[in-house]
Protein backbone atom coordinates (compact mmCIF):
# COMPACT_ATOMS: atom_id res chain seq x y z
CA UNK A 1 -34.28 -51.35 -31.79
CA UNK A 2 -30.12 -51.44 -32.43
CA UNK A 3 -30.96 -47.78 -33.54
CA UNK A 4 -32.54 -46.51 -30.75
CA UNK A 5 -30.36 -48.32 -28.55
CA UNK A 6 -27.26 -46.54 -30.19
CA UNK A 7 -29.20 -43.10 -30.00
CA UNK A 8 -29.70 -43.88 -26.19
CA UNK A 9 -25.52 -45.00 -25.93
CA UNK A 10 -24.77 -41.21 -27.94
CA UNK A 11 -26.75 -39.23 -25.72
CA UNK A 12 -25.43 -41.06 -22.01
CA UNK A 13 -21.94 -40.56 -24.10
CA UNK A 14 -21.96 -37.33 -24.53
CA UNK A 15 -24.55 -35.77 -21.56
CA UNK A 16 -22.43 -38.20 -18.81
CA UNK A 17 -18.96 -35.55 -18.95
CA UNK A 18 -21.35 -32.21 -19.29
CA UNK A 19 -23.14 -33.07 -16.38
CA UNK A 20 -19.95 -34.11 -14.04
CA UNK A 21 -18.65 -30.99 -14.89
CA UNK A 22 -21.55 -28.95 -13.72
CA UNK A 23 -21.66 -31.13 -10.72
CA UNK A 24 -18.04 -30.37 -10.18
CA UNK A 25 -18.39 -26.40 -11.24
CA UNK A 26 -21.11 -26.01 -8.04
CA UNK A 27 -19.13 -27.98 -5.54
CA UNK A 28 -17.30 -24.99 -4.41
CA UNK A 29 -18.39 -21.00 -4.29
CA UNK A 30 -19.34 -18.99 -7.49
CA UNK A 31 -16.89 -16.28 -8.05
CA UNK A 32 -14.28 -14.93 -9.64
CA UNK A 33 -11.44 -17.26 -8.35
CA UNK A 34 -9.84 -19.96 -10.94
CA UNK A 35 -8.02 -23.03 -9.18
CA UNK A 36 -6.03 -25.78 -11.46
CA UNK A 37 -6.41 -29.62 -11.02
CA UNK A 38 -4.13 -29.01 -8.05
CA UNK A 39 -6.02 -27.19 -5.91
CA UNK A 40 -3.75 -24.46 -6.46
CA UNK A 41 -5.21 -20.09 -6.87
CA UNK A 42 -4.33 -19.03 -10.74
CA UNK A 43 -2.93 -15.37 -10.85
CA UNK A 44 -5.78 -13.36 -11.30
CA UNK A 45 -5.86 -11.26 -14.18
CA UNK A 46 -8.02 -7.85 -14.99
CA UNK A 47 -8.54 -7.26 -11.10
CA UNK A 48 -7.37 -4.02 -11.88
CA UNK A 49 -11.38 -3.47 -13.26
CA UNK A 50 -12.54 -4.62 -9.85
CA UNK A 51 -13.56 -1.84 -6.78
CA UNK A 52 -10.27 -0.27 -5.65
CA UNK A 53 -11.21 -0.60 -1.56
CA UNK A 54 -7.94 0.98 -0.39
CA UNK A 55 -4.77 1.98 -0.07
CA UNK A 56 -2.35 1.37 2.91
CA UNK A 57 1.64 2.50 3.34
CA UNK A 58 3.63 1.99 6.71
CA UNK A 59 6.85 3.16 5.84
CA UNK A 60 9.89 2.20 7.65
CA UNK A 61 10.81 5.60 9.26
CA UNK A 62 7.57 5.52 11.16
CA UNK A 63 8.42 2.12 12.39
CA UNK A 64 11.87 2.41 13.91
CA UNK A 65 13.29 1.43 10.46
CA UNK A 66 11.85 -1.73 10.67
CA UNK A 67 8.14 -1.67 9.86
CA UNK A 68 6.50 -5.61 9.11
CA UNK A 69 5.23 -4.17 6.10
CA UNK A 70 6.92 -1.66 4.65
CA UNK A 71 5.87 -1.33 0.83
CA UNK A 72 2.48 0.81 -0.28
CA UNK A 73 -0.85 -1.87 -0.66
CA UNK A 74 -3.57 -1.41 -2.44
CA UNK A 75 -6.46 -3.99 -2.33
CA UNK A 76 -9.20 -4.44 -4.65
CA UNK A 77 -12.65 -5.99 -4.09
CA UNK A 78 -14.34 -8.18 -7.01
CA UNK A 79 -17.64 -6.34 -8.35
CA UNK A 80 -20.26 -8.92 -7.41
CA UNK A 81 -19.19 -9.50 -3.90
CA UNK A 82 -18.94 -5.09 -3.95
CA UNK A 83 -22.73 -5.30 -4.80
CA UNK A 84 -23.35 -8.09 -2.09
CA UNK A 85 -21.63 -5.83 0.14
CA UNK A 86 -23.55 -2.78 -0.23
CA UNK A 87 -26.67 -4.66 -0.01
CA UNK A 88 -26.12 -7.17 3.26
CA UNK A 89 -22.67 -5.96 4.84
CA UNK A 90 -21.43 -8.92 3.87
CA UNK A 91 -18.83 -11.02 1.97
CA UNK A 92 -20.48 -12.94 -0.02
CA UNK A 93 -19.51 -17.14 -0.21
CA UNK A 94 -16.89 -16.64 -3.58
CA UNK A 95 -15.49 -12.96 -2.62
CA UNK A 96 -12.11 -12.42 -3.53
CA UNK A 97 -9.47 -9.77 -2.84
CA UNK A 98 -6.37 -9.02 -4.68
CA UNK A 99 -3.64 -6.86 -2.88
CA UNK A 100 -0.83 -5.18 -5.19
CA UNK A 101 2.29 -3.98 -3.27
CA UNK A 102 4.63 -1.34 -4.23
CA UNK A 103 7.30 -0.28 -3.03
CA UNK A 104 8.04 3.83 -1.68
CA UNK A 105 9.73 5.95 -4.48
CA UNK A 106 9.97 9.63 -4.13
CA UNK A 107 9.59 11.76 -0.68
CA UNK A 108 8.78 14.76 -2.18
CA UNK A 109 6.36 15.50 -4.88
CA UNK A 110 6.67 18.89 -7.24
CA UNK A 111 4.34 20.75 -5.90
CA UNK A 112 2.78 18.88 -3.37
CA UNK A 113 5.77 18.58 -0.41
CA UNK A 114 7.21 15.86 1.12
CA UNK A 115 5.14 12.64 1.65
CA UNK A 116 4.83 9.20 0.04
CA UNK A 117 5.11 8.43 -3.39
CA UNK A 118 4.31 5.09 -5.41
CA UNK A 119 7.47 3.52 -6.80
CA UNK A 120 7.18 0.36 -8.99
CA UNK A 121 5.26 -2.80 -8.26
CA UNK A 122 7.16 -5.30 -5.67
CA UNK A 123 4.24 -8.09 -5.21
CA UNK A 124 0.92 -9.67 -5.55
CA UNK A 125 -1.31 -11.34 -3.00
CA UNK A 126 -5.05 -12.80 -3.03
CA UNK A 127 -7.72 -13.77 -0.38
CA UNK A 128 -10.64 -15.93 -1.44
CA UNK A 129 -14.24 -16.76 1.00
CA UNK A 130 -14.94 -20.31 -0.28
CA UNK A 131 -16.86 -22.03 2.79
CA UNK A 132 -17.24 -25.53 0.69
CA UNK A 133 -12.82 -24.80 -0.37
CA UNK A 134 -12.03 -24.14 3.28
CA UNK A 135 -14.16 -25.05 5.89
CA UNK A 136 -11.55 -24.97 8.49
CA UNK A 137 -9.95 -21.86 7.67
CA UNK A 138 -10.92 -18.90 10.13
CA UNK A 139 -14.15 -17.02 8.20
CA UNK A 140 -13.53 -19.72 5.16
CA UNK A 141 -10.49 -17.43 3.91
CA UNK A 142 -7.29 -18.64 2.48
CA UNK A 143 -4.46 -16.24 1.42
CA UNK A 144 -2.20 -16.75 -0.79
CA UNK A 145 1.00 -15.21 -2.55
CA UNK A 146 1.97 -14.83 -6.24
CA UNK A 147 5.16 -12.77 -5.72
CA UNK A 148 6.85 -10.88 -3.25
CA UNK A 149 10.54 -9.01 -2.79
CA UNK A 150 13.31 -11.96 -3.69
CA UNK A 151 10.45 -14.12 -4.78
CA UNK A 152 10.18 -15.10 -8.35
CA UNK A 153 5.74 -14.69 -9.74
CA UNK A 154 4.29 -17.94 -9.67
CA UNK A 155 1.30 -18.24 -11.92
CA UNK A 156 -0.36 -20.77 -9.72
CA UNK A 157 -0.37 -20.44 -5.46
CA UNK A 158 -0.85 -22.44 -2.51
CA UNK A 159 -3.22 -21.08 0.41
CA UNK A 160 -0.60 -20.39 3.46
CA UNK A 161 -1.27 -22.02 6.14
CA UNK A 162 -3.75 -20.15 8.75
CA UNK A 163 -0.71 -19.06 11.20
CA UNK A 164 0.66 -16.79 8.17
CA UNK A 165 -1.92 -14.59 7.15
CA UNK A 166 -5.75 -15.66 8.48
CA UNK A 167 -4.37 -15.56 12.57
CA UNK A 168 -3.54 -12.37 12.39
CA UNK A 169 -6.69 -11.09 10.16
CA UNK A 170 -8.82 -12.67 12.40
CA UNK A 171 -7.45 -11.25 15.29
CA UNK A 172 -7.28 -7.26 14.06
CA UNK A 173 -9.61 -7.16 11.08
CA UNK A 174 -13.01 -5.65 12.44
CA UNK A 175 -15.19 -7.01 9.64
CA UNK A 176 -14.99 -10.70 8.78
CA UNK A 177 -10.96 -10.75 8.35
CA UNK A 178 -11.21 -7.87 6.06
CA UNK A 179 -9.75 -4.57 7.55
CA UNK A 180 -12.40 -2.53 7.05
CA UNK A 181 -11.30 0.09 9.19
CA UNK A 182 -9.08 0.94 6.85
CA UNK A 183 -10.95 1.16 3.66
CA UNK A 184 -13.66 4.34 3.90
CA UNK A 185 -15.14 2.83 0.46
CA UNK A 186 -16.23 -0.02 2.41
CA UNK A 187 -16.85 1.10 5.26
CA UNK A 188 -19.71 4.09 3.56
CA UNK A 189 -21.08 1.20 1.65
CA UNK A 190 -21.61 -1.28 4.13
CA UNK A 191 -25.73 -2.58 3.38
CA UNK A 192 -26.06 1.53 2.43
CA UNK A 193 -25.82 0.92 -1.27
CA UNK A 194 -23.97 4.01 -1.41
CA UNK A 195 -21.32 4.15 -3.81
CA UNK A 196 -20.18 7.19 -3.78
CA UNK A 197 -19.62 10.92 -1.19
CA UNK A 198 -23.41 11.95 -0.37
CA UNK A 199 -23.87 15.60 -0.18
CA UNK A 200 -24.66 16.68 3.53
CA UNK A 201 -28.16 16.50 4.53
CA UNK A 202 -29.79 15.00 1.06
């Protein structure tokens, strides 16, 4: 009897912490997003494997010398919510977007004439969908920022609060606060399942 009751005390012990902790795991969205005790977005890491969506540049001296955002972005898409896009035209609950910025080098390539040229990275930003994380956000996004010009990288972010970055998403983007209109590989792949440039007429 002492046995079993110690066998019984082991197993309640040891299955009492596993449980929580699958309880707590499926409180919020599955996806690729890690968040500390805090509350607070850890820097990704290996987006750079994810779907490259697009790439955005609004340089100065097209904007007066003044543009709001004047560095080159590109923004990549995590590869399950890329699948649950081509399938629904969607974001899935647990998408995630990571936007590098970098900055405008050269004006003139060799060989190519004048345009645009990357220069060195300048920043880091994220988006995460999380309906159960934010339910009062606009779509259930929060943004947040790792590093920026005259900002030192922080490995662990804040979301901003919704006047910063989800306002103005909301108001412009055309799908979901994602600017789709800007990124053609979203746009082609939207419930298509195409992942690629289809050959005219096949």
């Amino acid at each position: 009897m002492k046995l079993n009751k110690l066998l019984k005390y082991a197993v309640l012990t040891f299955a009492t912490p596993i449980l929580m902790g699958f309880a707590l795991t499926n409180v919020f969205a599955a996806g690729p997003a890690k968040y500390n005790e805090a509350g607070e977005l850890l820097l990704p890491q290996n987006y750079r494997e994810w779907i490259m969506v697009g790439t955005q540049v609004t340089p100065n001296e097209l904007n007066e010398g003044n543009a709001p955002f004047a560095e080159i972005r590109t923004v990549y898409l995590d590869p399950d919510s890329y699948a649950h896009w081509k399938k629904t035209g969607e974001f899935r609950d647990g998408a995630m977007t990571v936007k590098e910025l970098i900055s405008v080098g050269a004006r003139k390539g060799p060989g190519s004439g004048n345009g645009y040229f990357m220069g060195d990275y300048i920043g880091l930003e994220a988006s995460v969908k999380d309906s159960k994380r934010f339910p009062d956000e606009p779509g259930n996004w929060a943004f947040y920022i790792f590093y920026i010009p005259d900002m030192e990288m922080i490995t662990a972010a804040k979301n901003l609060p919704t006047e910063e970055c989800a306002a103005c998403h909301k108001k412009n983007a055309k799908d979901d606060l994602v600017f789709t209109q800007f990124y053609p590989v979203l746009r082609a792949s939207k419930a298509t399942g195409i992942s690629g440039v289809q050959a005219s007429g096949k």
